[in-house]
Structure formats: C-alpha cells, structure tokens
N, C-alpha and C. Protein backbone atom coordinates (compact mmCIF):
# COMPACT_ATOMS: atom_id res chain seq x y z
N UNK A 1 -4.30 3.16 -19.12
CA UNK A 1 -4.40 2.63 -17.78
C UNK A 1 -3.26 3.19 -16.93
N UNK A 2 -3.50 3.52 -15.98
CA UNK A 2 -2.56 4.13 -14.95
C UNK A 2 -2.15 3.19 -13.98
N UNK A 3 -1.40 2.59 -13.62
CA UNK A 3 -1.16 1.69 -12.50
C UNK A 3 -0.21 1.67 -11.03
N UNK A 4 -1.18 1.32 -10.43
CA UNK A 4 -0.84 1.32 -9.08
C UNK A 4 -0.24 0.03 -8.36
N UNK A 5 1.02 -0.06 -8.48
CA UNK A 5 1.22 -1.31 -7.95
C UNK A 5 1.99 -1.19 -6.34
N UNK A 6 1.58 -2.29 -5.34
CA UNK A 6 1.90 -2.05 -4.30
C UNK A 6 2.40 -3.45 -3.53
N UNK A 7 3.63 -3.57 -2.84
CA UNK A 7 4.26 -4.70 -2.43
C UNK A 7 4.22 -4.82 -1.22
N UNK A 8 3.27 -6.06 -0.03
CA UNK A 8 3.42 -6.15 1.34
C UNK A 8 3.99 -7.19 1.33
N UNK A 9 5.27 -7.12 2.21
CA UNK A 9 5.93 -7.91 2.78
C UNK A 9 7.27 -8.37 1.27
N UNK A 10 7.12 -7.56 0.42
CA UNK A 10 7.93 -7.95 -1.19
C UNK A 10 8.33 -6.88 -1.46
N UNK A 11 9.44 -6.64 -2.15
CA UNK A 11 9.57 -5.62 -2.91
C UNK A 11 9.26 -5.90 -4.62
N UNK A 12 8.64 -5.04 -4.48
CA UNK A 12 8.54 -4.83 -5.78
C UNK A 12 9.32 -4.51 -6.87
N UNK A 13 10.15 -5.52 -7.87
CA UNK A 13 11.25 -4.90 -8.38
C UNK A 13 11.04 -4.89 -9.65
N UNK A 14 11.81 -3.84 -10.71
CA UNK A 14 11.24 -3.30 -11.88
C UNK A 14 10.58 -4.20 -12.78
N UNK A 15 11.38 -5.52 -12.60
CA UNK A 15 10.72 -6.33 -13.76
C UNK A 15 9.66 -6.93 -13.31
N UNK A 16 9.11 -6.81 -11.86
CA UNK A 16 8.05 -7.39 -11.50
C UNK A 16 6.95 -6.47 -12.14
N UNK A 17 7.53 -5.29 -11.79
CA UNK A 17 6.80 -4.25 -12.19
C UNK A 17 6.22 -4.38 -13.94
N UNK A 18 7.11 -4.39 -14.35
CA UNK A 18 7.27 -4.66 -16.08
C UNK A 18 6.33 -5.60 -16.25
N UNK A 19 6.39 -6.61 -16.01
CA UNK A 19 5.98 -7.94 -16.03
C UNK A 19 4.19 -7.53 -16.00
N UNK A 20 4.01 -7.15 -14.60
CA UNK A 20 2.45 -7.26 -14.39
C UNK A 20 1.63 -6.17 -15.53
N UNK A 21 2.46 -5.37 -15.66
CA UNK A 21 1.95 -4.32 -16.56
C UNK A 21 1.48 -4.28 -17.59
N UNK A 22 2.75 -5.29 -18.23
CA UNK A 22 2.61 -5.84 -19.73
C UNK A 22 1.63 -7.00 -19.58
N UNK A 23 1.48 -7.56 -18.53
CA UNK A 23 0.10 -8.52 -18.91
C UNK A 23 -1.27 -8.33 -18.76
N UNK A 24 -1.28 -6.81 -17.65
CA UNK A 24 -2.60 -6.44 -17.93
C UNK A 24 -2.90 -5.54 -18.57
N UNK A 25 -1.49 -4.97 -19.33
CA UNK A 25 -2.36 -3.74 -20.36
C UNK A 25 -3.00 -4.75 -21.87
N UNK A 26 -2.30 -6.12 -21.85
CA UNK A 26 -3.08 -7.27 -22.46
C UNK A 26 -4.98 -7.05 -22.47
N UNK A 27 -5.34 -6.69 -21.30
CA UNK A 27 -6.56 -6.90 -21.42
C UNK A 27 -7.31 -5.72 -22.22
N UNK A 28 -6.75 -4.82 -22.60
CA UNK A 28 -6.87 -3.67 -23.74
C UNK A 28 -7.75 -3.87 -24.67
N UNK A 29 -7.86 -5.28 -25.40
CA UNK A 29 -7.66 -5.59 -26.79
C UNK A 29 -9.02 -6.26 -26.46
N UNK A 30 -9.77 -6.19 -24.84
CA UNK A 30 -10.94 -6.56 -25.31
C UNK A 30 -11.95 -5.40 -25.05
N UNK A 31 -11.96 -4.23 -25.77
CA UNK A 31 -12.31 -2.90 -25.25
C UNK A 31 -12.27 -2.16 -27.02
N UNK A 32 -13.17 -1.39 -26.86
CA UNK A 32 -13.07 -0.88 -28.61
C UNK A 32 -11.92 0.08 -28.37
N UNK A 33 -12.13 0.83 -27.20
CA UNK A 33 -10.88 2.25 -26.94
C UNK A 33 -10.55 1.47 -25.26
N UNK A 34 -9.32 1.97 -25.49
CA UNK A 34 -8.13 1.71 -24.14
C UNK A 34 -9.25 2.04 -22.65
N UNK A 35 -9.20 1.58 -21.94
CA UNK A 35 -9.99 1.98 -20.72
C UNK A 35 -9.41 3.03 -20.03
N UNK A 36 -9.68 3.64 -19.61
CA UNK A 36 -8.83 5.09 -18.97
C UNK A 36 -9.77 4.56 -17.04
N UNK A 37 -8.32 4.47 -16.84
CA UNK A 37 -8.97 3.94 -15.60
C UNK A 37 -7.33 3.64 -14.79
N UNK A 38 -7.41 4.01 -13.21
CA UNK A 38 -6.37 3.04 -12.28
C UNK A 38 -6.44 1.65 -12.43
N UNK A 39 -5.59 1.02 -12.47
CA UNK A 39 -5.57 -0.12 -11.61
C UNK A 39 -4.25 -0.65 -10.89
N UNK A 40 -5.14 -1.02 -9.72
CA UNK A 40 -4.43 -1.35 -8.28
C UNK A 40 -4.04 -2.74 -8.63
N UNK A 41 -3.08 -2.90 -8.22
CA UNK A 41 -1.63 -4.17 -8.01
C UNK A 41 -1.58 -4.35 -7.14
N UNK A 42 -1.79 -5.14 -6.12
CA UNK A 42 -1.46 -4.87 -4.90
C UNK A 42 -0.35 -6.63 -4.69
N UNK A 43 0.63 -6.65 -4.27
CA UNK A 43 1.55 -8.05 -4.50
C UNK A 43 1.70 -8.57 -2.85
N UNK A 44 1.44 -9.60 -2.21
CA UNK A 44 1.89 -10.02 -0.73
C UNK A 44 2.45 -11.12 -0.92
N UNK A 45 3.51 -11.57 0.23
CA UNK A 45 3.53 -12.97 0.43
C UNK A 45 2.61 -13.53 2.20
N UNK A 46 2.19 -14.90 1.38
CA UNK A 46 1.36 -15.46 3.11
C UNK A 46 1.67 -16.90 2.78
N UNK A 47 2.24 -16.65 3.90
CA UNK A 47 2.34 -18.50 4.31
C UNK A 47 3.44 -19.47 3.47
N UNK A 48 4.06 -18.70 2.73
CA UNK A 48 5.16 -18.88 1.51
C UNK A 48 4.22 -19.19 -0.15
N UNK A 49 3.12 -18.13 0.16
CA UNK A 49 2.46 -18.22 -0.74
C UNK A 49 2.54 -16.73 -1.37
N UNK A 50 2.70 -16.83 -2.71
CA UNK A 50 3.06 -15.36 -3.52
C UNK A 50 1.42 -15.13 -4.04
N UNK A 51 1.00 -13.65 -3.34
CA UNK A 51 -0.45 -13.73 -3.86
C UNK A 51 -0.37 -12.26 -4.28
N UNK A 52 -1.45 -12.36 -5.10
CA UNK A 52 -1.20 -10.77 -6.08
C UNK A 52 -2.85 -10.41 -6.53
N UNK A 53 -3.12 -9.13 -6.35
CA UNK A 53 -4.50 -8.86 -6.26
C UNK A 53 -4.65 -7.90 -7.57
N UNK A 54 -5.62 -7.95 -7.94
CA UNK A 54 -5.64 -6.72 -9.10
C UNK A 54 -7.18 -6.30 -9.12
N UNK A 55 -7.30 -5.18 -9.30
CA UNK A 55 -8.49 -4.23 -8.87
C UNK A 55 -8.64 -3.68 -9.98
N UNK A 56 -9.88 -3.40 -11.09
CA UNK A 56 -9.60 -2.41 -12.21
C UNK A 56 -11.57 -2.07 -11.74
N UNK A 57 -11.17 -0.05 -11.63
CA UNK A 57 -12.65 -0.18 -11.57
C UNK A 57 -12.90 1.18 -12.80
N UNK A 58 -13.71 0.73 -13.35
CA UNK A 58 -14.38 1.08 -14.61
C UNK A 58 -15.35 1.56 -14.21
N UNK A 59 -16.38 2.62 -15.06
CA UNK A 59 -17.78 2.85 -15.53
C UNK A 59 -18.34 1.66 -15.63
N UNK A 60 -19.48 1.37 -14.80
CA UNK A 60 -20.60 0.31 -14.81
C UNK A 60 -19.88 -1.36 -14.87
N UNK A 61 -18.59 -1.31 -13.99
CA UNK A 61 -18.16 -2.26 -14.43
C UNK A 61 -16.71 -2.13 -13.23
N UNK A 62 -16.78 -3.49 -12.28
CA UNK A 62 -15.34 -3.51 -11.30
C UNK A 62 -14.91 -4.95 -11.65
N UNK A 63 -13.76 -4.49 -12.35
CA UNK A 63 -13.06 -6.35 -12.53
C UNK A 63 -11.99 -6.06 -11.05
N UNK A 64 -12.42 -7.18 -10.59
CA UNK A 64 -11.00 -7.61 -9.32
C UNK A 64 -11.20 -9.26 -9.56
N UNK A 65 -9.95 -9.45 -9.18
CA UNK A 65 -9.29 -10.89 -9.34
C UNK A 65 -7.66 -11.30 -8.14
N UNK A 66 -7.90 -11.96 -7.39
CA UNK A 66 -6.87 -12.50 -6.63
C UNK A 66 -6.23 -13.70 -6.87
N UNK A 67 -5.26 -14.01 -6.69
CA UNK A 67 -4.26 -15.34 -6.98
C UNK A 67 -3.50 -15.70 -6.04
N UNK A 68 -3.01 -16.55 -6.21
CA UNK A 68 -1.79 -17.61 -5.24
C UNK A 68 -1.03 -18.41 -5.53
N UNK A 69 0.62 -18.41 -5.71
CA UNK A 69 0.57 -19.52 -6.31
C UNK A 69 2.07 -19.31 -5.43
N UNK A 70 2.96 -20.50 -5.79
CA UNK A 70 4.30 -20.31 -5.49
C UNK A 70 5.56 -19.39 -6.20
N UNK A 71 5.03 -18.87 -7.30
CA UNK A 71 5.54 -18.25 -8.28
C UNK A 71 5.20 -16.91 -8.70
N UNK A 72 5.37 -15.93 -8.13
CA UNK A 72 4.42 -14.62 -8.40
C UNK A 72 4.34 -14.31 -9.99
N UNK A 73 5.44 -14.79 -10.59
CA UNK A 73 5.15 -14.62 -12.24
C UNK A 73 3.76 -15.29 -13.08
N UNK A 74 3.99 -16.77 -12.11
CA UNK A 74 2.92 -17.38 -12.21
C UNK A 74 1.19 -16.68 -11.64
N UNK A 75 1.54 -16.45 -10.59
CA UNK A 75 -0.03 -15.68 -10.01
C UNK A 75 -0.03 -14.51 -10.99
N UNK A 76 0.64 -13.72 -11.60
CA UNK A 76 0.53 -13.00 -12.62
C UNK A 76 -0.46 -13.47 -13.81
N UNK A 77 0.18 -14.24 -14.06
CA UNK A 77 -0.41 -15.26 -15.28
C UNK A 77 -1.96 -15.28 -15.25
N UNK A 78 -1.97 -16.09 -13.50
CA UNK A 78 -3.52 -17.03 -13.38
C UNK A 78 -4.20 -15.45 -13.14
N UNK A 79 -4.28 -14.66 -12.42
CA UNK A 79 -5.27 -13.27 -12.09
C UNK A 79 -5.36 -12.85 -13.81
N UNK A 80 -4.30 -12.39 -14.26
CA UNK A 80 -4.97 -11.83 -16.17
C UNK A 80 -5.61 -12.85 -16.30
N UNK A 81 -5.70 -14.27 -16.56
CA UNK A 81 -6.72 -15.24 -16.83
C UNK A 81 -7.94 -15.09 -16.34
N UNK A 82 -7.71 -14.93 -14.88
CA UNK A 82 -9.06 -14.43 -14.76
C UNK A 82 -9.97 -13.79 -14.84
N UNK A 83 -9.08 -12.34 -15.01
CA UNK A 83 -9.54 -11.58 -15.57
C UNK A 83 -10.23 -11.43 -16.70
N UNK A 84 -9.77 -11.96 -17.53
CA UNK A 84 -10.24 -12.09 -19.18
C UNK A 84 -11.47 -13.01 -18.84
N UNK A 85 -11.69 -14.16 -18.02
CA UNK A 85 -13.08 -14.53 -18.13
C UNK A 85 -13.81 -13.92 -17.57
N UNK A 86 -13.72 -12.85 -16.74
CA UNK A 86 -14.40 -12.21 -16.43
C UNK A 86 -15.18 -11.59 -17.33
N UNK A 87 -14.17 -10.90 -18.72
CA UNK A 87 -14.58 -9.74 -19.12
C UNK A 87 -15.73 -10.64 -20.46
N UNK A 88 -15.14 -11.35 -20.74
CA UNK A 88 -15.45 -12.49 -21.51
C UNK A 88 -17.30 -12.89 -21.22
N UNK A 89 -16.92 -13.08 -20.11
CA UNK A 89 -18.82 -12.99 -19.07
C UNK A 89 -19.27 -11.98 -19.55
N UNK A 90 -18.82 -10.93 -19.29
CA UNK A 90 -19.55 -9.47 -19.27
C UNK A 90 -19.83 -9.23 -20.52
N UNK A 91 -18.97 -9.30 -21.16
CA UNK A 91 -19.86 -9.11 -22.63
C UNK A 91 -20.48 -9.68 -23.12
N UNK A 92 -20.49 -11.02 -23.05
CA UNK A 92 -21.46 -12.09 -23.40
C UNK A 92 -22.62 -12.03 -22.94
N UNK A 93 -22.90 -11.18 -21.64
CA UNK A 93 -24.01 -10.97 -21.07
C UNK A 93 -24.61 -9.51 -21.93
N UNK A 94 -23.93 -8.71 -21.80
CA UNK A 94 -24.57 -7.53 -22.31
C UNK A 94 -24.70 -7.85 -23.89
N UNK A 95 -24.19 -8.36 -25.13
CA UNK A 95 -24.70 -8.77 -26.16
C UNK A 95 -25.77 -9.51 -25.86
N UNK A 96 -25.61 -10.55 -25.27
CA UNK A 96 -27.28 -10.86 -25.27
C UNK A 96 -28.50 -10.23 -25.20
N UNK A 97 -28.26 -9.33 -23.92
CA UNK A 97 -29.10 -8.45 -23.38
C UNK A 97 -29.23 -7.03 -24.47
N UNK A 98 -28.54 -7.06 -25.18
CA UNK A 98 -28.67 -6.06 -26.71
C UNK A 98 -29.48 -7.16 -27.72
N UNK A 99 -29.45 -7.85 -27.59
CA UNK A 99 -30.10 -8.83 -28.58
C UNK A 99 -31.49 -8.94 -28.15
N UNK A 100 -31.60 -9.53 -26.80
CA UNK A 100 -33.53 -9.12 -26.37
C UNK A 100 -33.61 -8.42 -26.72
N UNK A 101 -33.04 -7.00 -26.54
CA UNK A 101 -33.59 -6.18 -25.93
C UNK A 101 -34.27 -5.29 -27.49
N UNK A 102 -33.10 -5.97 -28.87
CA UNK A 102 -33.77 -5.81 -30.11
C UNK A 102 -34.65 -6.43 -30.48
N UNK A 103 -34.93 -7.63 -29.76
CA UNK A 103 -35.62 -8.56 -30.10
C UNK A 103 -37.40 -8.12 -29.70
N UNK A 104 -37.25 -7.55 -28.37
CA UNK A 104 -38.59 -7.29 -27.91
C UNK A 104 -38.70 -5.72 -28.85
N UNK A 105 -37.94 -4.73 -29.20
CA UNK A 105 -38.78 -3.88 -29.69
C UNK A 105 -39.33 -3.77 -31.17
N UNK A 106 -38.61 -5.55 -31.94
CA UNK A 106 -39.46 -5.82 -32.92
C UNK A 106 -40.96 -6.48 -32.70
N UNK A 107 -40.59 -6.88 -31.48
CA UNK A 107 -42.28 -7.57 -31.24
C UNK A 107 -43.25 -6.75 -30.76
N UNK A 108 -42.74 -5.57 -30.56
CA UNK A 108 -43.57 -4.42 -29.56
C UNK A 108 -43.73 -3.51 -31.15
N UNK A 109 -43.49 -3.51 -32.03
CA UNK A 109 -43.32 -3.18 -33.34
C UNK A 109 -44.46 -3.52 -34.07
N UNK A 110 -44.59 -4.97 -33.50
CA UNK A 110 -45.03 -6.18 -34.51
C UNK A 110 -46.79 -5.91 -34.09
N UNK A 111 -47.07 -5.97 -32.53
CA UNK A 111 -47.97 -5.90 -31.80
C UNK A 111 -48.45 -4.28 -31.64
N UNK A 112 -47.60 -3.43 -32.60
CA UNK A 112 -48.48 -1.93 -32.41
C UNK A 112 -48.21 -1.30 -31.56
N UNK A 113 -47.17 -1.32 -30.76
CA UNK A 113 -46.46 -0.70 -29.60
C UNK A 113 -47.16 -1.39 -28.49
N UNK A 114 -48.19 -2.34 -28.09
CA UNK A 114 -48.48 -2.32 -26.85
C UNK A 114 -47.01 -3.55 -25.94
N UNK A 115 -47.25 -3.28 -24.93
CA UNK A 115 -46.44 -3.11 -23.97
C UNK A 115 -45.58 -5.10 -23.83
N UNK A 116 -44.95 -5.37 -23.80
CA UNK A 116 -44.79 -6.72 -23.45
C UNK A 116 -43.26 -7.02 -22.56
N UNK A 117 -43.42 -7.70 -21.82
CA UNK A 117 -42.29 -8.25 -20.59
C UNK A 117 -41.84 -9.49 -20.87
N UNK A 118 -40.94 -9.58 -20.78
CA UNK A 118 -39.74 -11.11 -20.59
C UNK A 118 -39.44 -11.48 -19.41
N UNK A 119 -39.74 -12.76 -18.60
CA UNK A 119 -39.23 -13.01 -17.41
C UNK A 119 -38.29 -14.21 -17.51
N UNK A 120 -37.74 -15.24 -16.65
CA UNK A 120 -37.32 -16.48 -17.23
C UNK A 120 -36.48 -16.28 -15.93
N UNK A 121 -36.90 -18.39 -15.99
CA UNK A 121 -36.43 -18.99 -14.82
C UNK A 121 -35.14 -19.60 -15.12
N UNK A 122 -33.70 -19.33 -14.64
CA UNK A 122 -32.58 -19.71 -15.02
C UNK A 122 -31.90 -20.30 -13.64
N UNK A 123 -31.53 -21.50 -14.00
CA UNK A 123 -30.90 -22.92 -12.99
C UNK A 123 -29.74 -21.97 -12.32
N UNK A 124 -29.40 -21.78 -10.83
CA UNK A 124 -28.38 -20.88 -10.56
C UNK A 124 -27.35 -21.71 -11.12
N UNK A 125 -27.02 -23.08 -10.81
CA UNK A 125 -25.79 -23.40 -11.13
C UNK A 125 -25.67 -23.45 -12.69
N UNK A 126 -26.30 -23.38 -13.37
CA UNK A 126 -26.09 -23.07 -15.25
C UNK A 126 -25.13 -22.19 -15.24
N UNK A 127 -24.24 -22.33 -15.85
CA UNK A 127 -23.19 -20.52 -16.40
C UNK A 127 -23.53 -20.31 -17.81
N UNK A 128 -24.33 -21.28 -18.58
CA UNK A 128 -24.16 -21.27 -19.81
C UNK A 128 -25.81 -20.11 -19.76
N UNK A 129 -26.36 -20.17 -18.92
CA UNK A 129 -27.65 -18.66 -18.95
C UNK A 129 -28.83 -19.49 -19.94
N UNK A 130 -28.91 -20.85 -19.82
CA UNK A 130 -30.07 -21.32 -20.08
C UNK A 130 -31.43 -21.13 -20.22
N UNK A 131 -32.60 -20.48 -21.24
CA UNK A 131 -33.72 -20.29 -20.89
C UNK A 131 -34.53 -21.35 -20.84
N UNK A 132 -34.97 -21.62 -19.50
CA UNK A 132 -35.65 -22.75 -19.33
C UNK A 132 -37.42 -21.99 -19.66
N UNK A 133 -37.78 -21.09 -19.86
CA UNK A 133 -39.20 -20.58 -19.67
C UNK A 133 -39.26 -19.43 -20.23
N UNK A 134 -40.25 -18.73 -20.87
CA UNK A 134 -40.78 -17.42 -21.60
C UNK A 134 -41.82 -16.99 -21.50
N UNK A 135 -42.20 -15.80 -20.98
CA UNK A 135 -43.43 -15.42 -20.60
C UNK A 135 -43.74 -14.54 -20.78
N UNK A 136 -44.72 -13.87 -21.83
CA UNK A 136 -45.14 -12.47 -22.53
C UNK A 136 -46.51 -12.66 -21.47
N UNK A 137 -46.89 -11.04 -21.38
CA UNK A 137 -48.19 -10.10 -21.19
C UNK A 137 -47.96 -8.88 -21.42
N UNK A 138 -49.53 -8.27 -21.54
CA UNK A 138 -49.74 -7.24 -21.53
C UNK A 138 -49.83 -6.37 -20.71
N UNK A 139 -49.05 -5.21 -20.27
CA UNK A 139 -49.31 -4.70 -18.67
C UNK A 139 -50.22 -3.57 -18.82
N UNK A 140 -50.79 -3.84 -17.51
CA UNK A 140 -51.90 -2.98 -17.14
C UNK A 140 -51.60 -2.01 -16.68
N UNK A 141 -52.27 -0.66 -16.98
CA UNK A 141 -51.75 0.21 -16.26
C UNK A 141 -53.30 0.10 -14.82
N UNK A 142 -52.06 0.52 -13.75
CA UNK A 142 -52.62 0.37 -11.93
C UNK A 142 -51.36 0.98 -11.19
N UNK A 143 -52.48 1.45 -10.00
CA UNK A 143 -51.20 1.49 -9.00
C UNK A 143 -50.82 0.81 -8.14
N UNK A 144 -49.60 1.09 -7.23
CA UNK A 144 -49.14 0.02 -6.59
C UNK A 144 -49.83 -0.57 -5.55
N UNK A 145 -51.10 -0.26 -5.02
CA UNK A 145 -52.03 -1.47 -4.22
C UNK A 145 -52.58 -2.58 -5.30
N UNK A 146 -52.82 -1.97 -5.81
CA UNK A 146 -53.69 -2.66 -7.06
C UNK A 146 -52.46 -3.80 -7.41
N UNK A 147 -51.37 -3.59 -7.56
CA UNK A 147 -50.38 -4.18 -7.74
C UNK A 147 -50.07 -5.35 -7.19
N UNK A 148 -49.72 -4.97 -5.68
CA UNK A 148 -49.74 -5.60 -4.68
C UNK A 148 -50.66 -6.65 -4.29
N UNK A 149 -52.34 -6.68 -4.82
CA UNK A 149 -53.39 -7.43 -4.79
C UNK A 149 -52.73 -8.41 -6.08
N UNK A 150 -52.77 -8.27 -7.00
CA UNK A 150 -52.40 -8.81 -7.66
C UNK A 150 -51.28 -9.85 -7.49
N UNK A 151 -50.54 -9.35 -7.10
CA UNK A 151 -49.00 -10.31 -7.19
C UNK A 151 -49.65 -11.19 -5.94
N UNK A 152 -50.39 -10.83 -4.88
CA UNK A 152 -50.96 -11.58 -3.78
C UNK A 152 -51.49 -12.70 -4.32
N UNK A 153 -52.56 -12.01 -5.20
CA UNK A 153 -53.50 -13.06 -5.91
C UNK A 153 -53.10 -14.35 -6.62
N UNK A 154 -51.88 -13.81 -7.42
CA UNK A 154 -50.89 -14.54 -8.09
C UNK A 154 -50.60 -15.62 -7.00
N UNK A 155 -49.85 -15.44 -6.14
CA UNK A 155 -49.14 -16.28 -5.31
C UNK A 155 -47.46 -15.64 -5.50
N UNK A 156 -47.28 -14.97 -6.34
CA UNK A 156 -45.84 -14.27 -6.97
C UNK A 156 -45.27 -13.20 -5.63
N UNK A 157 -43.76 -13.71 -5.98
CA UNK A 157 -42.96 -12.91 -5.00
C UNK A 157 -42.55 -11.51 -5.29
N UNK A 158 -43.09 -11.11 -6.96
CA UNK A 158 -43.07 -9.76 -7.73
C UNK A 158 -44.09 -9.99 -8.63
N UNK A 159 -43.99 -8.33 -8.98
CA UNK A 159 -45.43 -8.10 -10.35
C UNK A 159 -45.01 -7.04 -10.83
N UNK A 160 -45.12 -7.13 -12.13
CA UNK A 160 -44.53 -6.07 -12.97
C UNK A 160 -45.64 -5.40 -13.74
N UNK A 161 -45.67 -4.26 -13.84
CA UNK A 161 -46.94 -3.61 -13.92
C UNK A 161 -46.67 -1.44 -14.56
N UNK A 162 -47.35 -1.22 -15.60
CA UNK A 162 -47.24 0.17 -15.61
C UNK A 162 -47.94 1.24 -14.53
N UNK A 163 -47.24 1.80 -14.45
CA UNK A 163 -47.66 2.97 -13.23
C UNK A 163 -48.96 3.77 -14.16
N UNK A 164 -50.21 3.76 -13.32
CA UNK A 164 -50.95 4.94 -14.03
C UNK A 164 -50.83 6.56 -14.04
N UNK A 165 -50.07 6.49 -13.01
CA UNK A 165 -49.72 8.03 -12.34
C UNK A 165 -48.36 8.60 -13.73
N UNK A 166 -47.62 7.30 -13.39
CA UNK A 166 -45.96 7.75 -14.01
C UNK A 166 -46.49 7.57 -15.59
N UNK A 167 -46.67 6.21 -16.03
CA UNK A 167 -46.77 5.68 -17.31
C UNK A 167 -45.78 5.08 -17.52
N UNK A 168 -44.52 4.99 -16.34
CA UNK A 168 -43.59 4.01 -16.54
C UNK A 168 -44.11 2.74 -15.90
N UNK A 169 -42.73 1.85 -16.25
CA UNK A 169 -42.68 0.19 -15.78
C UNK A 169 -42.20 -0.08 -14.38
N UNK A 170 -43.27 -0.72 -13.59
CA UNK A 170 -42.73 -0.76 -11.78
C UNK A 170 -42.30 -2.30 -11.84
N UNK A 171 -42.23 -2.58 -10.31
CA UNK A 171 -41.88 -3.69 -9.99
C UNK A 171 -42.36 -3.90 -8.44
N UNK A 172 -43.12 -4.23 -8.03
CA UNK A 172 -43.62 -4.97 -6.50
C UNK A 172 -43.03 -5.87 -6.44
N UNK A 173 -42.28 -5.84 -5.31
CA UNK A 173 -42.23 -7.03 -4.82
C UNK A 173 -41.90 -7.73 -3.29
N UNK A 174 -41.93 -8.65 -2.48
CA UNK A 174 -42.60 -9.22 -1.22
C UNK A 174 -41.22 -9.15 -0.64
N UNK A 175 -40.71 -8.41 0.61
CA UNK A 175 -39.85 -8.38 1.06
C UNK A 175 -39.58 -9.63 1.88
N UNK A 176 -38.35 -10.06 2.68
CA UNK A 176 -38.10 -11.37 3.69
C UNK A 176 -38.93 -10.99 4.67
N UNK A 177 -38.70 -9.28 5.10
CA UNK A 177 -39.52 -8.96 6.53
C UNK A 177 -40.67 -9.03 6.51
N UNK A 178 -41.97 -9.41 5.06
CA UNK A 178 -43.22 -9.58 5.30
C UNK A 178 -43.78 -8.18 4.33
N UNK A 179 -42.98 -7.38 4.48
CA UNK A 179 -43.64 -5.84 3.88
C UNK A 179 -43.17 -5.62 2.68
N UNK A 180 -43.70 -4.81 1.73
CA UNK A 180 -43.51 -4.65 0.14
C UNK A 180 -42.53 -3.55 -0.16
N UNK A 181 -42.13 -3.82 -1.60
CA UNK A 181 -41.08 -2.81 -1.88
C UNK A 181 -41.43 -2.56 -3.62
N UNK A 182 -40.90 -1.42 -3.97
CA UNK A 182 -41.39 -0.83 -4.97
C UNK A 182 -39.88 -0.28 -5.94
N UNK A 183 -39.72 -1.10 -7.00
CA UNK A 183 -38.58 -0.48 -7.76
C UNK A 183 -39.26 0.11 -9.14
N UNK A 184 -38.61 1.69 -9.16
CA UNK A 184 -38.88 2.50 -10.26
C UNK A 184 -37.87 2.82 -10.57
N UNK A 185 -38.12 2.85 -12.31
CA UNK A 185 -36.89 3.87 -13.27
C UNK A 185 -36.46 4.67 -12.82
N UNK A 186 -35.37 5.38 -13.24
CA UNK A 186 -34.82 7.06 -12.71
C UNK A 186 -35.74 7.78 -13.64
C-alpha cells in the first residue's frame, strides 16, 4: 500500500503519520496477497472536531470511510473499524454469491444443462441478506419484444429471458420514464 496522507487546517506530524499507517496497513490480513493500491488520508479539523477520511480504491472494489471525533487518534481507530466492516460485508457477500453460484451449476447439472434463474425478494432494511422467496424457470429463448410482451403480461417491472439472436441471458426492464431498457453481458 502506498499512502497518501494529507492535513487541512493540521499538520500532520510523524507519529500521526506512523499511527494511521500502522492501523491501516492492519487491514492487510483480510486479503490473501497485500493489496497494491494508494490510499488517501486525508486529516481536517471542523468545528473543533478532528475528522479523518480514508479512501482505498481497489480492482472491483472502493473502501472509503470518514470519522469525527475529538481525538484524531481516536477517529483513527473508529474509520479502520469501519473499514473492516466494510470489508467484512464484501466478502460475505461474494462467498455467498460463490456458493449460489455453485449451487445453481449443480442443479443445471442435475436438470441436463437446461437453463435456470434465481430471483429473491430481500427486506431493504435486513443486513443479515434474508431469503424471503425462490424462484426457478426455464428460459425461453425470444427476442426483446417478445420479452417486453411478456414482462407486460406478467405485470413485472423486469424479465429475464435468453436472447435468440445472442444465446445469451438478457434482462428487460420498465424504465421510471415509461420506456424500456435492455441489459446484456459483455
């Protein structure tokens, strides 16, 4: 990690320096190899409040975290904390999402390769990522009018559907302005 640390209205002095360094090269240890990456420090005072920002931007992945406290050693402290739940989220999300994602190509295994989708309705305020619902089909291959009738028909604000043209997996779905939109793979 390379670090950028920067002091408005503070100076920045070595052991502050020391200090923040050693607590976020801490976050190392949740990474198989060291992250090779900047990260920005940025330290202010407002209002007789010591606030300290930290920016780390990664491949497929921007941890930032801000603090405040009366104690900049302390806002040190609380931003790595936060940090770490951050990262803590993130992986917890992507193991899961390695776990469907083994999960469906034993069932797509199981079923002979034909095609099957996972959707699920999750409570926004849940953090715990609750599946309240599960919903397999078979997708049809159509194109995107055909699509579009469909998800109409449905009453659905999207429809997920194979392209007959591509042979990949689309997505229709009902814009705020009234008109449709179309997400495809790269």
């Amino acid at each position: 990690m390379n670090f950028n640390i920067r002091g408005e209205n503070i100076e920045v002095t070595p052991s502050l320096r020391d200090y923040s360094e050693k607590k976020v090269k801490k976050l190392e240890r949740y990474f198989d190899s060291p992250p090779i990456s900047d990260v920005h420090i940025n330290m202010h005072v407002h209002n007789n409040e010591q606030v300290i920002e930290v920016t780390i931007p990664m491949q497929g992945l921007l941890l930032r975290a801000e603090e405040s406290h009366e104690d900049l050693y302390a806002a040190i402290d609380l931003v790595v904390e936060k940090l770490e739940r951050q990262i803590r989220k993130y992986k917890t999300k992507m193991n899961r999402k390695q776990r469907q994602n083994t999960r469906e190509q034993q069932l797509n295994k199981l079923y002979n390769g034909s095609a099957t989708v996972t959707y699920t309705e999750v409570d926004e305020e849940d953090t715990d990522f609750e599946v309240v619902r599960n919903k397999r089909f078979n997708l049809k291959p159509m194109d995107t009018e055909e699509a579009i009738l469909q998800m109409d028909m449905l009453g659905h604000s999207f429809f997920v559907f194979t392209n007959a043209e591509s042979g990949d997996t689309n997505v229709v779905y009902k814009r705020k302005d009234g008109r449709y939109g179309l997400i495809e793979p790269e």
